[in-house]
Protein backbone atom coordinates (compact mmCIF):
# COMPACT_ATOMS: atom_id res chain seq x y z
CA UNK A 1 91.73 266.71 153.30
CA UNK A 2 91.84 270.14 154.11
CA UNK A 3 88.05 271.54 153.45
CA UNK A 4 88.92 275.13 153.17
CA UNK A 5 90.57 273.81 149.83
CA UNK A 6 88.77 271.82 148.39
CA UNK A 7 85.60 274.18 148.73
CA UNK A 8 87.68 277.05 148.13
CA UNK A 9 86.35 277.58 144.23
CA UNK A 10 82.30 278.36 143.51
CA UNK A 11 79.68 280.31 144.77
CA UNK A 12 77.34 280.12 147.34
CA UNK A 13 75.43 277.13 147.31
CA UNK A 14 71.51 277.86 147.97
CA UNK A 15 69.35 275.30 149.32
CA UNK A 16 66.00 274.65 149.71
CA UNK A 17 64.95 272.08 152.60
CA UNK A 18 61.86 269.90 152.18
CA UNK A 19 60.72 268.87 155.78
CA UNK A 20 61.16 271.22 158.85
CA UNK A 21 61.88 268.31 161.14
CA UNK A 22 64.87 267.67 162.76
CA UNK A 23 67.06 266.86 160.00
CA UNK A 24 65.77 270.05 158.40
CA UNK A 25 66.02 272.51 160.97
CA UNK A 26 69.33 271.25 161.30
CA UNK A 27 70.67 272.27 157.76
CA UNK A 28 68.52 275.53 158.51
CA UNK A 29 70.82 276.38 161.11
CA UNK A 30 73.77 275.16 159.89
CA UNK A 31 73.59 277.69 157.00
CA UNK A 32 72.90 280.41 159.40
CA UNK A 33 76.85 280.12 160.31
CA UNK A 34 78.64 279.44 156.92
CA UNK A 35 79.95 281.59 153.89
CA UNK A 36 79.05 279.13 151.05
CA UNK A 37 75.94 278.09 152.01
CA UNK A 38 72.37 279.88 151.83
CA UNK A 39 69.09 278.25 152.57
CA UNK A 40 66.21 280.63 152.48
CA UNK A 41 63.39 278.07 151.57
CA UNK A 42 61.91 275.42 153.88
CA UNK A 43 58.77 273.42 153.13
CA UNK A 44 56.30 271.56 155.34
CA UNK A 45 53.28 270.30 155.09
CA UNK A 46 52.18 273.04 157.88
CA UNK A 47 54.00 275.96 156.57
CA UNK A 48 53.76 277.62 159.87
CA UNK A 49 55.79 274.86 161.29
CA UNK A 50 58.23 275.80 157.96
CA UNK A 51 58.33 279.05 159.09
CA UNK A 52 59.31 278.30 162.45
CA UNK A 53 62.20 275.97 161.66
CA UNK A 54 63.15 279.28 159.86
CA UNK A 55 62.87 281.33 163.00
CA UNK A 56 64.69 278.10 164.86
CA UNK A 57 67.49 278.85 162.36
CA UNK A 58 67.83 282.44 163.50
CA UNK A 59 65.34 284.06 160.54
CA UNK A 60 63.78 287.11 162.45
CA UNK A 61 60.29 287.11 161.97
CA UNK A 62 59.75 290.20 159.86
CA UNK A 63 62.07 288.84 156.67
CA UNK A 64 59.83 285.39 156.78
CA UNK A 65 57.01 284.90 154.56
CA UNK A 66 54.60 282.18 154.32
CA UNK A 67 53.89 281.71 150.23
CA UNK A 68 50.66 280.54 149.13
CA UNK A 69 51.29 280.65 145.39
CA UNK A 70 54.06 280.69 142.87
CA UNK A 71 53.72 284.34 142.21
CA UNK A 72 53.81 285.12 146.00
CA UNK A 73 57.11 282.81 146.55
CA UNK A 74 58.60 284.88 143.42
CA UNK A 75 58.22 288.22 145.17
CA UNK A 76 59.14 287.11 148.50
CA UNK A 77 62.34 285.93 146.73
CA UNK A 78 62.98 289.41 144.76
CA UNK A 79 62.52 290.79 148.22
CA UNK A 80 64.99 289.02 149.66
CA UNK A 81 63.07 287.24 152.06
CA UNK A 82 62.92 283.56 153.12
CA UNK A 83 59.91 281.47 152.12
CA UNK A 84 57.42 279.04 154.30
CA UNK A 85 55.33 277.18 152.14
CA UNK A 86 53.63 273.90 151.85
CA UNK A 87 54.46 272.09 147.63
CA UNK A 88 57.69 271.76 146.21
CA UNK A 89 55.37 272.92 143.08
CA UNK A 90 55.39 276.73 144.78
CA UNK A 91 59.25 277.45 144.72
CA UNK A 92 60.18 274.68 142.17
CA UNK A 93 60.86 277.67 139.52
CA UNK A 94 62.92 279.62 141.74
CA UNK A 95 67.00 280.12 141.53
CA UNK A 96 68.28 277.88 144.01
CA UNK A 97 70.87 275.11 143.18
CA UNK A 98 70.01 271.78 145.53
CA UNK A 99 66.39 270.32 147.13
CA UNK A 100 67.72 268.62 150.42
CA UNK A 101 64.63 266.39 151.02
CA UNK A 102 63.59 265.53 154.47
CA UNK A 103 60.44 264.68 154.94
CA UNK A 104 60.25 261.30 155.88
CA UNK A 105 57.58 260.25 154.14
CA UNK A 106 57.90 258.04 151.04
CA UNK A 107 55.42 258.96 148.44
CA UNK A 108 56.59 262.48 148.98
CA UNK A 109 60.19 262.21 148.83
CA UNK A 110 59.67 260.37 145.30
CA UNK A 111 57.43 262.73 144.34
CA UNK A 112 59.55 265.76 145.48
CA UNK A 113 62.44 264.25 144.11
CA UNK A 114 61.54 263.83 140.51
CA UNK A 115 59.93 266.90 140.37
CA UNK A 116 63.37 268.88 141.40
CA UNK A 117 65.61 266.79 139.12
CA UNK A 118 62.84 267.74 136.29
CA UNK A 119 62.93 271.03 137.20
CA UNK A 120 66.89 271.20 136.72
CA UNK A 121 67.83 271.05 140.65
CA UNK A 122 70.18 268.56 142.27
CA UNK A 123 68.95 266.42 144.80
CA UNK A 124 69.99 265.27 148.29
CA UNK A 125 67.78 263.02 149.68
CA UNK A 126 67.62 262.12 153.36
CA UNK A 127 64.50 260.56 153.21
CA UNK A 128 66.06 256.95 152.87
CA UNK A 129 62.44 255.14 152.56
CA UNK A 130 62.24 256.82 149.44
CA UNK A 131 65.93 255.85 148.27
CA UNK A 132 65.35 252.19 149.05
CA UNK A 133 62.62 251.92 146.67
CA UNK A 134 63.55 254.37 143.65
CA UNK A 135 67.25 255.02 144.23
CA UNK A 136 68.47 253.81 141.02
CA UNK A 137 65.91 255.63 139.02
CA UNK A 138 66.17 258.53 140.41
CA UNK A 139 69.92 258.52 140.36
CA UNK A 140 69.76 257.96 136.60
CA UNK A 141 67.13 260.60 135.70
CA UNK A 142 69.43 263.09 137.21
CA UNK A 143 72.26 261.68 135.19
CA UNK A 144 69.86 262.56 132.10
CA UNK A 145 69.19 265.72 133.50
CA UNK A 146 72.98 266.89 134.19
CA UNK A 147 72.17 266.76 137.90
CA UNK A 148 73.01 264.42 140.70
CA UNK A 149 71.11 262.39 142.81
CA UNK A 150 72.87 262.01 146.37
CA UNK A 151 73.09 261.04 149.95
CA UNK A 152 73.66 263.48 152.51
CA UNK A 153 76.38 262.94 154.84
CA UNK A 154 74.87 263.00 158.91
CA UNK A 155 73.12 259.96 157.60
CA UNK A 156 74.78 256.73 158.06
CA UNK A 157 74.70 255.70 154.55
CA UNK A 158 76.40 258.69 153.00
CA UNK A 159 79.26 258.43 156.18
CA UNK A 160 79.56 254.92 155.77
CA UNK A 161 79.83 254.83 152.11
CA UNK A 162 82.30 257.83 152.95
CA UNK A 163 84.16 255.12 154.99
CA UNK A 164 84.18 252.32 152.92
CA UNK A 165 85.35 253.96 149.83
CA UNK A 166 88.37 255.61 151.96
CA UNK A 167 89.81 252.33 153.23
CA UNK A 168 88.86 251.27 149.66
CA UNK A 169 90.98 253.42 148.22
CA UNK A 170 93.91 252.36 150.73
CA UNK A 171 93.78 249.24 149.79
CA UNK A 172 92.17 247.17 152.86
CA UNK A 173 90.81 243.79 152.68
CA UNK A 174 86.95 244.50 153.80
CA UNK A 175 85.67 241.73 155.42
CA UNK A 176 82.65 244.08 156.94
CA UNK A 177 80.71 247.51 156.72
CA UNK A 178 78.07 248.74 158.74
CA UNK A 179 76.37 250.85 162.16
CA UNK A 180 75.33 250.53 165.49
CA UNK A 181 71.86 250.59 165.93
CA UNK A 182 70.25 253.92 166.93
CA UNK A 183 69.83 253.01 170.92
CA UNK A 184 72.70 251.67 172.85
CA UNK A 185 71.54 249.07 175.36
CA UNK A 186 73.37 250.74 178.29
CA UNK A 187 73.82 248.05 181.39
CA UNK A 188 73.05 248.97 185.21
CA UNK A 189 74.96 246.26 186.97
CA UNK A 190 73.56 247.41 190.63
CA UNK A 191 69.64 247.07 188.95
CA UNK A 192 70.88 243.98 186.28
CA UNK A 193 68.79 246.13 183.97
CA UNK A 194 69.51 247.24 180.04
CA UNK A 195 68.06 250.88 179.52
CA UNK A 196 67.67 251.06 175.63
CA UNK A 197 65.36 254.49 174.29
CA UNK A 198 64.66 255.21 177.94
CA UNK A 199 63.40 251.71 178.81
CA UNK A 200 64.57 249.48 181.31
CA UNK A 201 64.71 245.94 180.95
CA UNK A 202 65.38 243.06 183.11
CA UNK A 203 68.83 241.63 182.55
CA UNK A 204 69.65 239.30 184.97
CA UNK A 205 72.28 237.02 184.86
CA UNK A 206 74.24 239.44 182.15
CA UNK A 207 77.20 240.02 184.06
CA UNK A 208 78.04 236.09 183.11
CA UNK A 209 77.89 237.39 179.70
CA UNK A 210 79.59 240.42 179.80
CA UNK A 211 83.38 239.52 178.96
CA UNK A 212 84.05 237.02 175.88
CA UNK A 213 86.30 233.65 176.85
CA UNK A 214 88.56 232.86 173.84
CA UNK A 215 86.71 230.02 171.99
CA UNK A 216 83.19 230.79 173.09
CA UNK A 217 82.51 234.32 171.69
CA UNK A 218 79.78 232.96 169.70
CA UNK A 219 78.02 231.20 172.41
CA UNK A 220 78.10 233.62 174.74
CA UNK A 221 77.05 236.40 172.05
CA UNK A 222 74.17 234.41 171.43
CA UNK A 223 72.86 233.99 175.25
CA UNK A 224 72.82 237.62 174.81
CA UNK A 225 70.94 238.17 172.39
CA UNK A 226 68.46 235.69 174.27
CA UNK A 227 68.40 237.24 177.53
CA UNK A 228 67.60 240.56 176.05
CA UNK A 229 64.91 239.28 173.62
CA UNK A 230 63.06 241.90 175.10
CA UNK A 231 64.31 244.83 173.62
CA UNK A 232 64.46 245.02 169.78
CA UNK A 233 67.40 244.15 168.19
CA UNK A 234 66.66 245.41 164.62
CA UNK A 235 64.40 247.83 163.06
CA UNK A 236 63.06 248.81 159.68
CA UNK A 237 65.27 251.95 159.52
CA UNK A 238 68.42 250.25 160.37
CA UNK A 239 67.90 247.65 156.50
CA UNK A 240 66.43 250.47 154.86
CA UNK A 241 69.85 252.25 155.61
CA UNK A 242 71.86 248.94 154.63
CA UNK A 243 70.04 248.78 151.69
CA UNK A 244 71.23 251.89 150.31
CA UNK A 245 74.54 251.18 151.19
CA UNK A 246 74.25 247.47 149.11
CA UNK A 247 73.17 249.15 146.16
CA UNK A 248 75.99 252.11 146.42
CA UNK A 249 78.78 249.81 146.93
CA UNK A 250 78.14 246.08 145.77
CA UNK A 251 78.27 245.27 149.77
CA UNK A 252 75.89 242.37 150.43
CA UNK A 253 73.99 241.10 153.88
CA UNK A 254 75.82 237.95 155.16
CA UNK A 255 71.55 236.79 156.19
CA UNK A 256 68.40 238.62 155.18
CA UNK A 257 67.66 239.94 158.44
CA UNK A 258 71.51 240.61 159.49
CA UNK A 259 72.97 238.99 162.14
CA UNK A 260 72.12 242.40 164.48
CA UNK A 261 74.35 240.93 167.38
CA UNK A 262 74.65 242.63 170.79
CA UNK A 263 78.35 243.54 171.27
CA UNK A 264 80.77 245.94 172.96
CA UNK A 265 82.64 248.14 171.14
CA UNK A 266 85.81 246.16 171.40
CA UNK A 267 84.18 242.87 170.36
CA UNK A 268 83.10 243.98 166.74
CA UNK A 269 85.24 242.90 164.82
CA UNK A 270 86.08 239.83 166.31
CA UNK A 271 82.45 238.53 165.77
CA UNK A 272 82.22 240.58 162.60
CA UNK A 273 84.85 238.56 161.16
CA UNK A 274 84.36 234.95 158.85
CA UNK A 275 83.72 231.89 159.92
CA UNK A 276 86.91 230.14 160.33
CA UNK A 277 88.49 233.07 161.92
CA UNK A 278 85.99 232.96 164.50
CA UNK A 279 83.63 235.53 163.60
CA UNK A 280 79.72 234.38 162.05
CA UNK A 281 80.27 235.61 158.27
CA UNK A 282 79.76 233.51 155.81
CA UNK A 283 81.67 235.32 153.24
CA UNK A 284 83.64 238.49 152.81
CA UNK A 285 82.27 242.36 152.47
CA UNK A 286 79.19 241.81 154.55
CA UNK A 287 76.66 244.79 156.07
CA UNK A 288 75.66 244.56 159.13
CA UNK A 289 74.17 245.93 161.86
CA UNK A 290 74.86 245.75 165.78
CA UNK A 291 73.48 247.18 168.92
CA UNK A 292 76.58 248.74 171.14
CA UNK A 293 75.94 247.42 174.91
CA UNK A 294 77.46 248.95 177.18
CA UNK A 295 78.31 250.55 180.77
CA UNK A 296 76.98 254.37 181.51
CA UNK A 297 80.59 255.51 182.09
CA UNK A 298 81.43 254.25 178.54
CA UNK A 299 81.53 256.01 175.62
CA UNK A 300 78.43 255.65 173.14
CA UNK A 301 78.98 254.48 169.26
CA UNK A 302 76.18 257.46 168.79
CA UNK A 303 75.03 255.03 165.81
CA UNK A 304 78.03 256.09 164.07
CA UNK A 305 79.92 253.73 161.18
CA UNK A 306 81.98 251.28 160.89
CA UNK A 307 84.41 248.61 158.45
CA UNK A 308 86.19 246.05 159.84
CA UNK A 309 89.60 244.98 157.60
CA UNK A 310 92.00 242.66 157.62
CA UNK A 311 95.58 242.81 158.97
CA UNK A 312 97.75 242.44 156.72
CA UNK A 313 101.10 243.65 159.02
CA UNK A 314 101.01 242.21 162.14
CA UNK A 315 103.73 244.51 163.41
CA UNK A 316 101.77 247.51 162.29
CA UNK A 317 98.40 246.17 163.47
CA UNK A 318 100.23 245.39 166.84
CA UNK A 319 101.60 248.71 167.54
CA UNK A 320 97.71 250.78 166.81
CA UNK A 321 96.40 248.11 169.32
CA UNK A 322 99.07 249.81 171.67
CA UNK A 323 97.37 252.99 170.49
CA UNK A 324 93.99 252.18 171.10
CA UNK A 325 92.79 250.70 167.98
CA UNK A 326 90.12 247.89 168.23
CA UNK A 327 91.55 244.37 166.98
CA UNK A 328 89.93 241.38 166.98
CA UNK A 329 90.65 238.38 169.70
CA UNK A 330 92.81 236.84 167.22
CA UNK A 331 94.75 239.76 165.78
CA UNK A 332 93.91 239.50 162.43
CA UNK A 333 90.95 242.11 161.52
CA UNK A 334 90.44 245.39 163.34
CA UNK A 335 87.40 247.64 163.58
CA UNK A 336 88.40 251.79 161.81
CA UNK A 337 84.97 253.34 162.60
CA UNK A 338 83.09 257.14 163.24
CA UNK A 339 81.17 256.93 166.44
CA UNK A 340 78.90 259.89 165.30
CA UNK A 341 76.45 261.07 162.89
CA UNK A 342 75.63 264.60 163.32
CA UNK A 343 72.25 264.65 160.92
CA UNK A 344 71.49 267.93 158.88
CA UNK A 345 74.71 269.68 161.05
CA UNK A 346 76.94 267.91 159.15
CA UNK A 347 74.42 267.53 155.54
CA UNK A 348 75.86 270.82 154.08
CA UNK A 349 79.13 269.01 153.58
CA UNK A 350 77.52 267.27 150.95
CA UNK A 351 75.58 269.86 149.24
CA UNK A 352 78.86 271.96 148.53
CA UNK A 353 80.37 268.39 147.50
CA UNK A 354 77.77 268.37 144.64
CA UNK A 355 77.05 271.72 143.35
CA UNK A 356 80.42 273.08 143.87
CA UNK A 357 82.76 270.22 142.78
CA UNK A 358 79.85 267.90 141.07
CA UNK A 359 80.43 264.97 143.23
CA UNK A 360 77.94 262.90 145.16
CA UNK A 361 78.97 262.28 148.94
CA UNK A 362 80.69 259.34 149.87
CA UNK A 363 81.06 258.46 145.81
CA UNK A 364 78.15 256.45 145.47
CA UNK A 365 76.72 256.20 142.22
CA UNK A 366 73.69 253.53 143.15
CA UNK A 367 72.32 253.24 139.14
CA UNK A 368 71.90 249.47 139.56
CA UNK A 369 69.14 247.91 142.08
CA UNK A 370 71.27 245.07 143.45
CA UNK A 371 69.05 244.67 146.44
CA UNK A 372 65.56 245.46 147.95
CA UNK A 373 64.20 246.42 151.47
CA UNK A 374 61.12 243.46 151.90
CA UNK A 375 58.48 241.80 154.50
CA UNK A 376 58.57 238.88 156.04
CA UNK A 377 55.11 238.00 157.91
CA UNK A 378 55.50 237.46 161.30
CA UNK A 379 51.98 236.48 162.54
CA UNK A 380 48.97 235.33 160.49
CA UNK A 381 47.05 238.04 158.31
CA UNK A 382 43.40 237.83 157.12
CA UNK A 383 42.12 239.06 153.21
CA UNK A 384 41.43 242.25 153.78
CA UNK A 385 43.63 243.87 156.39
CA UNK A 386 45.03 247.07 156.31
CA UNK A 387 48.75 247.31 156.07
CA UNK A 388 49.66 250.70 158.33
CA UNK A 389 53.18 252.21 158.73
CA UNK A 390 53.66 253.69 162.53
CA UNK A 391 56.01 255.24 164.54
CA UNK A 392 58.89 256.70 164.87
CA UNK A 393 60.57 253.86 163.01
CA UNK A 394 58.49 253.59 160.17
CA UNK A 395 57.42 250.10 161.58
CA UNK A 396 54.39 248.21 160.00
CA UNK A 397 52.93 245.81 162.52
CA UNK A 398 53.36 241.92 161.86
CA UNK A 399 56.24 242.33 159.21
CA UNK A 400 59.76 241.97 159.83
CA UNK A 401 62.01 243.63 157.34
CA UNK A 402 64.44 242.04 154.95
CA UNK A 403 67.18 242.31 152.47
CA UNK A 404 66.86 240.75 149.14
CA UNK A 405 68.10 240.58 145.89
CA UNK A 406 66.03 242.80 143.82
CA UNK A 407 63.11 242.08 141.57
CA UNK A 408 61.07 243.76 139.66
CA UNK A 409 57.45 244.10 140.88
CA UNK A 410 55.73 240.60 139.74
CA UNK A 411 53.13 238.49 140.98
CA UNK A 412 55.46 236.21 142.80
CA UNK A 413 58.25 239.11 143.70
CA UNK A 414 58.99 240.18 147.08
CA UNK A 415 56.88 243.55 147.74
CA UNK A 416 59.84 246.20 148.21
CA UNK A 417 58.98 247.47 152.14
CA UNK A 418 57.89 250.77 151.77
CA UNK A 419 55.27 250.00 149.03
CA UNK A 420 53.24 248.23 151.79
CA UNK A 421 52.26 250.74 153.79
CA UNK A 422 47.89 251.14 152.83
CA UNK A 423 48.33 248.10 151.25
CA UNK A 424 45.30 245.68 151.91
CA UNK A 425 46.08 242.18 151.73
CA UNK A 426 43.96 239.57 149.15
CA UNK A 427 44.45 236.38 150.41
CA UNK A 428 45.65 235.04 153.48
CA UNK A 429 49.12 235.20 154.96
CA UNK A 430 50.56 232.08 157.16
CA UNK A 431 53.52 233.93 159.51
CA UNK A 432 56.68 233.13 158.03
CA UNK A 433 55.86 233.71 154.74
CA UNK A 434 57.47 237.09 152.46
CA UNK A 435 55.18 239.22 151.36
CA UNK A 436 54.65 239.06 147.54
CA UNK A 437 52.70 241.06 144.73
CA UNK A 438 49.83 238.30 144.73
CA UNK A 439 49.69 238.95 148.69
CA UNK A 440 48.18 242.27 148.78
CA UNK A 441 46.92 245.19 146.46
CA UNK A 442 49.06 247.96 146.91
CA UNK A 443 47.62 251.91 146.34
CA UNK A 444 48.39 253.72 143.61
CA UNK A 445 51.04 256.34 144.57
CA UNK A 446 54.55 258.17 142.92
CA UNK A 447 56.38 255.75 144.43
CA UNK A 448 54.46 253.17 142.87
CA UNK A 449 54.99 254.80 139.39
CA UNK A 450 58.66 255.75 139.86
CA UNK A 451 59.50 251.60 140.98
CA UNK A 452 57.85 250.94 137.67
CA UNK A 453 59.87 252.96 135.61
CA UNK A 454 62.90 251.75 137.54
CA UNK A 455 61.56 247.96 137.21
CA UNK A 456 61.07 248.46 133.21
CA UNK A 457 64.55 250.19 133.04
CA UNK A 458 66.57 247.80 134.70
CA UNK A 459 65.11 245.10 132.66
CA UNK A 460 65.94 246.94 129.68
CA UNK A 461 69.29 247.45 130.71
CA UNK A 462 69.04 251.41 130.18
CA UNK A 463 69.65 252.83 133.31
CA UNK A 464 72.77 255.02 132.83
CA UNK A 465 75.85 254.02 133.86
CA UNK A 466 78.20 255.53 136.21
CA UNK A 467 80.34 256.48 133.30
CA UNK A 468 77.70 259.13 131.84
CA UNK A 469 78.42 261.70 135.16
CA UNK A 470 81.24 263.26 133.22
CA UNK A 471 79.30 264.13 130.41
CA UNK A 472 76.02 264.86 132.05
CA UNK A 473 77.70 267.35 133.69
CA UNK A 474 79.81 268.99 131.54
C-alpha cells in the first residue's frame, strides 16, 4: 500500500489527546512532523502536566494555554493557541474531528468516550481496560451517531487485527494469532540468569533447555516454564489486549489463561501449532500469548504481533525458510509476524484511516461481546476486603485474569476484570474460585452504567450490526 495514496484526499485531521502519558505525548509529537495531522488539545488530570506534553511535542510556551472553562478553551482556540486542560467537558464543543483517549484509567476512558461520540467526535481509544468492558457498546453508539469507534494502531490489538485480516484476506489457513509479552526474558549463560524488566533471576540448569529435540518440544517447553516460575509469565494487560482482539475477529483462547509459553522466536509456531502436529492447540484460530527468551545479542520481538498459518506449498514454504522465514519443526505452519509496536508514533495512522477514509484500523468492527476479561481467585479472601488495582500493569492482588465467554452482569456471572477494582467482597472467596456478581459489591461508576447498557443490548439483540457503517456514515 502506498500511504501517500491512500491519504492523499481530505483535510487535516485535528486531534485532541486525552492523557499526556506516554502514549499521548507520543501522538503529540508525532503531529508536530506531519501535513495531515493537527493536535492542539491535550488533557490530563494535572493540566500542567497537559501542557508540558505540549511543550514535549515542540509547543513553545507562549502559544500554550491552560483552560479552566469552556469559554476560556473557545478563545484560546480562536487564538490559535493549543489548550491544557483537565475534562473532556471543557473542549468537548470545540472543532476538532477525533478524541484519541489515553488515559489509562477505566471509568474515564468510558466516560470520555461516550461523551465524544455524543458530542459528534470519532473515537480512538487506547485505553484497552476500557474497550474490554464496553467495546461493543461503544462501537455501536458511534454507529448511531455516524462516527466510529476504533483501535489505534502502536497497540497490539489494532496491529494484530491489522495482521490477521491481511493474511485473511490472502487466503491463509490461521491456526494462531497473538504477541509476545511486553518483557523478553533475555538469558546470561556466563551468570545462568533470565533478566526480564530489569530483574535477574536464577536460571540454572537452562542451557539443557535451550534447543528443542524433535519429539520432546513440549516437555522441554514445559521444564521451562517451571524453572522460571519466578518471573511472571502472564499479566492482566497482555488478556485484556487478547480480549479485544476475540471480540474484533471471532479468534478464541485455546485455555482461559492462555498457554503463555516461554519460547524463542524460531520455536513459535511449532508449539503454536495443534495437537497432532505437535504443537498444544486444541483447535484452530487460537490467541495467544508468549514470552520471547532469548540471548542479548539476539534480536527482541519488542512485543510486536504475530499469526502463525499453515503451509499449504511445501515448495514455496521451503524456499522462504531459505529466506529466513520461521517454519515450524515439521514444515507445515510458519510464523509471518511485526516485531514492533511503536505506541502513539505510529497511532496517527489510524486517525487519518478514520476521519479521512471512514475506516476503523485493522477492520475491526467488535459490535458483538463474544468474550470477557475475568478473575480467578488465587488465595483466600475475607467479606469485606477491598479489591485495589496497582501498578504499572493494572494488576489487582490475589486475582489471576481470564478469558471467558461473555455474560451479562448476573448474580452467578463472571465479574468482567476491570469492574473489580474498589470492589469490596460479601462473602468469602476459597482460591480457585472466579469471581462472580454474588462475590463482591462493585461501585457505582460509567463503566458500570455503560456494561449495563451493553448487557441489556446484547440481550435484546439491538446492537448494530457491522452492516449499518455504510449508512451511518454517509
Amino acid at each position: 500500500m502506498n500511504y501517500l495514496q491512500h491519504f492523499e484526499k481530505g483535510k487535516v485531521v485535528e486531534a485532541c489527546i486525552a492523557g499526556a502519558g506516554d502514549f499521548g505525548r507520543g501522538v503529540l509529537r508525532q503531529a508536530r512532523q506531519m501535513e495531515k495531522l493537527s493536535a492542539r488539545i491535550a488533557i490530563d488530570i494535572n493540566p500542567e502536566k497537559a501542557a508540558d506534553a505540549l511543550r514535549h511535542a515542540g509547543i513553545p510556551n507562549d502559544q500554550i494555554m491552560v483552560c479552566h472553562s469552556q469559554n476560556d478553551a473557545e478563545k484560546a482556540w480562536q487564538k490559535g493557541l493549543f489548550i491544557a486542560t483537565t475534562a473532556f467537558e471543557t473542549i468537548q464543543a470545540l472543532p476538532f474531528d477525533i478524541l484519541v483517549e489515553s488515559t489509562g484509567i477505566p471509568d474515564v476512558g468510558a466516560r470520555y468516550a461516550e461523551a465524544a461520540l455524543l458530542a459528534g467526535k470519532h473515537v480512538g481509544i487506547a485505553t484497552k481496560e476500557t474497550e474490554s468492558v464496553v467495546g461493543p457498546y461503544l462501537t455501536s453508539l458511534a454507529y448511531q451517531q455516524g462516527r466510529l469507534f476504533t483501535p489505534l494502531d502502536g497497540d497490539q490489538p489494532s496491529l494484530l487485527i491489522g495482521l490477521l485480516t491481511w493474511a485473511r484476506t490472502l487466503g491463509f489457513e490461521i491456526i494462531a494469532a497473538g504477541k509476545s509479552s511486553e518483557y523478553d526474558f533475555i538469558w546470561d549463560e556466563a551468570n545462568e540468569t533470565v533478566t526480564c524488566n530489569g530483574t535477574a533471576f536464577p536460571a540454572p540448569g537452562l542451557s539443557g533447555l535451550w534447543e528443542l529435540p524433535a519429539g520432546r518440544e513440549r516437555d522441554v517447553v514445559e521444564a521451562r516454564g517451571k524453572l522460571l516460575a519466578a518471573i511472571p509469565q502472564i499479566s492482566v494487560p497482555d488478556l485484556c489486549e487478547m480480549v479485544n482482539v476475540a471480540n474484533a475477529t471471532g479468534l478464541s483462547p485455546d485455555r482461559p489463561e492462555l498457554h503463555a509459553m516461554v519460547l524463542r522466536t524460531t520455536e513459535v509456531p511449532t508449539l503454536l501449532d495443534i495437537q497432532n502436529q505437535g504443537g498444544v492447540l486444541q483447535g484452530l484460530e487460537r490467541l495467544e500469548v508468549f514470552n520471547c527468551l532469548r540471548r542479548p545479542d539476539e534480536l527482541s520481538f519488542a512485543g510486536g504481533v504475530f499469526v502463525v498459518v499453515r503451509c499449504e506449498d511445501a515448495h514455496v514454504w521451503s524456499l522462504l525458510r531459505d529466506k529466513g522465514h520461521v517454519l515450524s519443526h515439521s514444515g507445515s505452519s510458519a510464523m509471518i509476524y511485526l516485531p514492533r509496536h511503536l505506541l502513539g508514533l505510529e497511532a496517527p495512522i489510524s486517525l487519518l484511516d478514520v476521519v479521512i477514509n471512514g475506516q476503523t484500523s485493522g477492520g475491526g468492527h467488535a459490535t458483538t461481546p463474544r468474550f470477557d476479561l475475568t478473575a480467578r481467585a488465587t488465595q483466600h479472601m475475607k467479606a469485606g476486603q477491598h479489591l485495589e488495582m496497582r501498578g504499572h500493569h493494572r494488576h489487582i492482588e490475589g486475582l489471576r485474569p481470564e478469558l471467558h465467554p461473555a455474560a451479562a452482569l448476573a448474580p452467578e456471572a463472571k465479574v468482567p476484570f476491570y469492574l473489580l477494582p474498589g470492589a469490596q467482597v460479601i462473602r468469602d472467596i476459597a482460591p480457585n474460585q472466579p469471581i462472580t456478581l454474588a462475590d463482591v459489591a462493585l461501585p457505582e461508576s460509567t463503566l458500570k452504567q455503560l456494561r449495563e447498557k451493553q448487557d441489556q443490548l446484547f440481550q435484546q439483540n439491538t446492537l448494530v450490526p457491522k452492516a449499518a457503517i455504510d449508512s451511518a456514515l454517509n
